[in-house]
Protein backbone atom coordinates (compact mmCIF):
# COMPACT_ATOMS: atom_id res chain seq x y z
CA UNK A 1 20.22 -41.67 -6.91
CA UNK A 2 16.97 -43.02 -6.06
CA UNK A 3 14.70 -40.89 -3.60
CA UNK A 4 13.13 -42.27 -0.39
CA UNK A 5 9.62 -43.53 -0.74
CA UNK A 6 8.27 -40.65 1.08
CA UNK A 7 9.16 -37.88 -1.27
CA UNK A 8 6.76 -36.68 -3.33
CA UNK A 9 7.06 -34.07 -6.18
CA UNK A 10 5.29 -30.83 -5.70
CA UNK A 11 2.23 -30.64 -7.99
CA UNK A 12 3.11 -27.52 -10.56
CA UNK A 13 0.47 -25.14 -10.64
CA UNK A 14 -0.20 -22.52 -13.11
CA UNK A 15 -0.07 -18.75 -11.97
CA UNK A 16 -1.77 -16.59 -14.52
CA UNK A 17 -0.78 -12.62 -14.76
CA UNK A 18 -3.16 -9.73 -14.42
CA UNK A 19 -3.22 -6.67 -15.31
CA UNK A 20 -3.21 -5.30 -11.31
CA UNK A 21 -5.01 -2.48 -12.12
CA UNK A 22 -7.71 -3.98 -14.02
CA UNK A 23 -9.58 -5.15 -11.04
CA UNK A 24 -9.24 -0.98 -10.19
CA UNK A 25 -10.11 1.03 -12.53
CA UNK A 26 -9.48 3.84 -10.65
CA UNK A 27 -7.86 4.96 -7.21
CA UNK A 28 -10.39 7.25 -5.61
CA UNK A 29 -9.16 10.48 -4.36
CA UNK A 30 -9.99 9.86 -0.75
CA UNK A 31 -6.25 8.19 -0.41
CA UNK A 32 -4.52 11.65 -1.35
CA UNK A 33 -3.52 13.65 1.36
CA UNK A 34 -0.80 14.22 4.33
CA UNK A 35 -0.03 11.32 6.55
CA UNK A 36 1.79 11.59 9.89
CA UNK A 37 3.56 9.52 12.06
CA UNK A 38 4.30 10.63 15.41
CA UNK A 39 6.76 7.88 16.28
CA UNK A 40 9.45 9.04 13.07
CA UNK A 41 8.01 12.62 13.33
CA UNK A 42 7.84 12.12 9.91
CA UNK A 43 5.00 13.24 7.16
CA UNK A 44 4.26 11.64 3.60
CA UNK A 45 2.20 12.89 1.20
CA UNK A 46 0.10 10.84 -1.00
CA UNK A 47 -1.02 12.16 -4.40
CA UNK A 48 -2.95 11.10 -7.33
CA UNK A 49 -0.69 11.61 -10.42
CA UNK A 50 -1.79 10.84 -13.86
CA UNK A 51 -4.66 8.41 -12.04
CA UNK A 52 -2.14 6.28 -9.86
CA UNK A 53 -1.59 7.02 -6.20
CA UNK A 54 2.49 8.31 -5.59
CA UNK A 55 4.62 9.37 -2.74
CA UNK A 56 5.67 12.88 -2.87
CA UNK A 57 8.61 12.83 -0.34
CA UNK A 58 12.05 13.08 -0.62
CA UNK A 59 13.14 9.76 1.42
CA UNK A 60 9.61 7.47 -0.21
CA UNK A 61 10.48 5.43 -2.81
CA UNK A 62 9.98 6.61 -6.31
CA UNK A 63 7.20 5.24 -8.50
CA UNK A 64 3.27 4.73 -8.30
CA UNK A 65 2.12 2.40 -5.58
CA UNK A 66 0.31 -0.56 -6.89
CA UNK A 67 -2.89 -1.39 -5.64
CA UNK A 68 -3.13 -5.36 -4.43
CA UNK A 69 -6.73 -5.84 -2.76
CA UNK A 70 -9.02 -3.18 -0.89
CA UNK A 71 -7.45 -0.57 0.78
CA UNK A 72 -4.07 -2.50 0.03
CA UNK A 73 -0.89 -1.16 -2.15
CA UNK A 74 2.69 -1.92 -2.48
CA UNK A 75 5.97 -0.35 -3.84
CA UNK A 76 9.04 -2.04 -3.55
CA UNK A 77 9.08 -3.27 -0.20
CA UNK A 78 7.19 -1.30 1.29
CA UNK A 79 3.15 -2.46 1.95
CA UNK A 80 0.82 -0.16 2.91
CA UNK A 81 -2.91 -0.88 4.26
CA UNK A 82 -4.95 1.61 4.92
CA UNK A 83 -7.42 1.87 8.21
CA UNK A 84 -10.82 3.66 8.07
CA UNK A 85 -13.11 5.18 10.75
CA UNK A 86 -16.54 4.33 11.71
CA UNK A 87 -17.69 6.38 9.37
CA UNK A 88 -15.95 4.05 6.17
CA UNK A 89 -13.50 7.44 5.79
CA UNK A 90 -9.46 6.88 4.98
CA UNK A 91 -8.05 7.52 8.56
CA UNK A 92 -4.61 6.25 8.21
CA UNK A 93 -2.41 3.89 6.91
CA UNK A 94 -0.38 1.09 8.17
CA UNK A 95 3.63 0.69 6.79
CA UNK A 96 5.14 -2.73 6.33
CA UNK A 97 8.74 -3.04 4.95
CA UNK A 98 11.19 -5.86 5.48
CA UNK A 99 12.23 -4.47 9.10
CA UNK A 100 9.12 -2.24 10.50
CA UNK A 101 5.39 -3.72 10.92
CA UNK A 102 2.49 -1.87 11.84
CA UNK A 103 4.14 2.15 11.46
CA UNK A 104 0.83 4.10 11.81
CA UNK A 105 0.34 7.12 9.95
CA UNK A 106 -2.68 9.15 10.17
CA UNK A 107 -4.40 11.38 7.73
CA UNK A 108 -4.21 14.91 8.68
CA UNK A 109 -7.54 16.98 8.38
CA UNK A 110 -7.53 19.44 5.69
CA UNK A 111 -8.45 22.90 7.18
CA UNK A 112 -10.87 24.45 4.75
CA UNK A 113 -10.36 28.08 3.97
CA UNK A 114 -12.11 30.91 5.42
C-alpha cells in the first residue's frame, strides 16, 4: 500500500528517565499539614513520612506523592499544585483528577499551644 505524498513519518525522539526525586532532594516541611475544602467539606492531611510527602486519609490514594516541578506533585491521577501567599508561604493546594479541576483546599493554621 503506498502512502499519499503528504504523509510524513513522525521523527522518533529519545525520552531519557530520571530519577524524579533527584532534582529534589528533599520535600520541605512547609507542605505538611491539614488542608480543607469547603466545597466536599472534606479535610486531607499531608505528612512527611520517611522524607516523601503522603496522604493520611482514609478515601486519598495510598502511596507518596511524587514531586514533578515547583510546588507540583502527582499520585495516580490525581495532580496537585500548590498556591502560596504574598508572603511565598504554602496557602493551599489545587486538585486535578480525570473529572474535577481546580478543587481548592486551604491550609489550616496551626494554633500554637498556650
Amino acid at each position: 500500500m503506498e502512502r499519499p505524498a503528504s504523509w510524513t513519518r513522525p521523527q522518533a525522539q529519545a525520552i531519557l528517565r530520571t530519577d524524579q526525586y533527584s532534582r529534589f532532594p528533599k520535600i520541605p516541611r512547609e507542605y505538611e499539614g491539614d488542608y480543607t475544602s469547603d466545597e466536599l467539606g472534606v479535610t486531607f492531611r499531608l505528612d512527611l513520612r520517611e522524607g516523601k510527602l503522603c496522604f493520611v486519609h482514609r478515601n486519598a490514594p495510598p502511596g507518596a506523592l511524587q514531586p514533578t516541578l515547583e510546588d507540583r506533585f502527582v499520585l495516580g491521577i490525581w495532580n496537585l499544585t500548590f498556591k502560596r501567599d504574598a508572603a511565598g508561604k504554602v496557602a493551599s493546594f489545587l486538585l486535578d483528577t480525570s473529572r474535577v479541576r481546580n478543587l481548592e483546599f486551604a491550609k489550616k493554621e496551626k494554633i500554637a499551644n498556650p
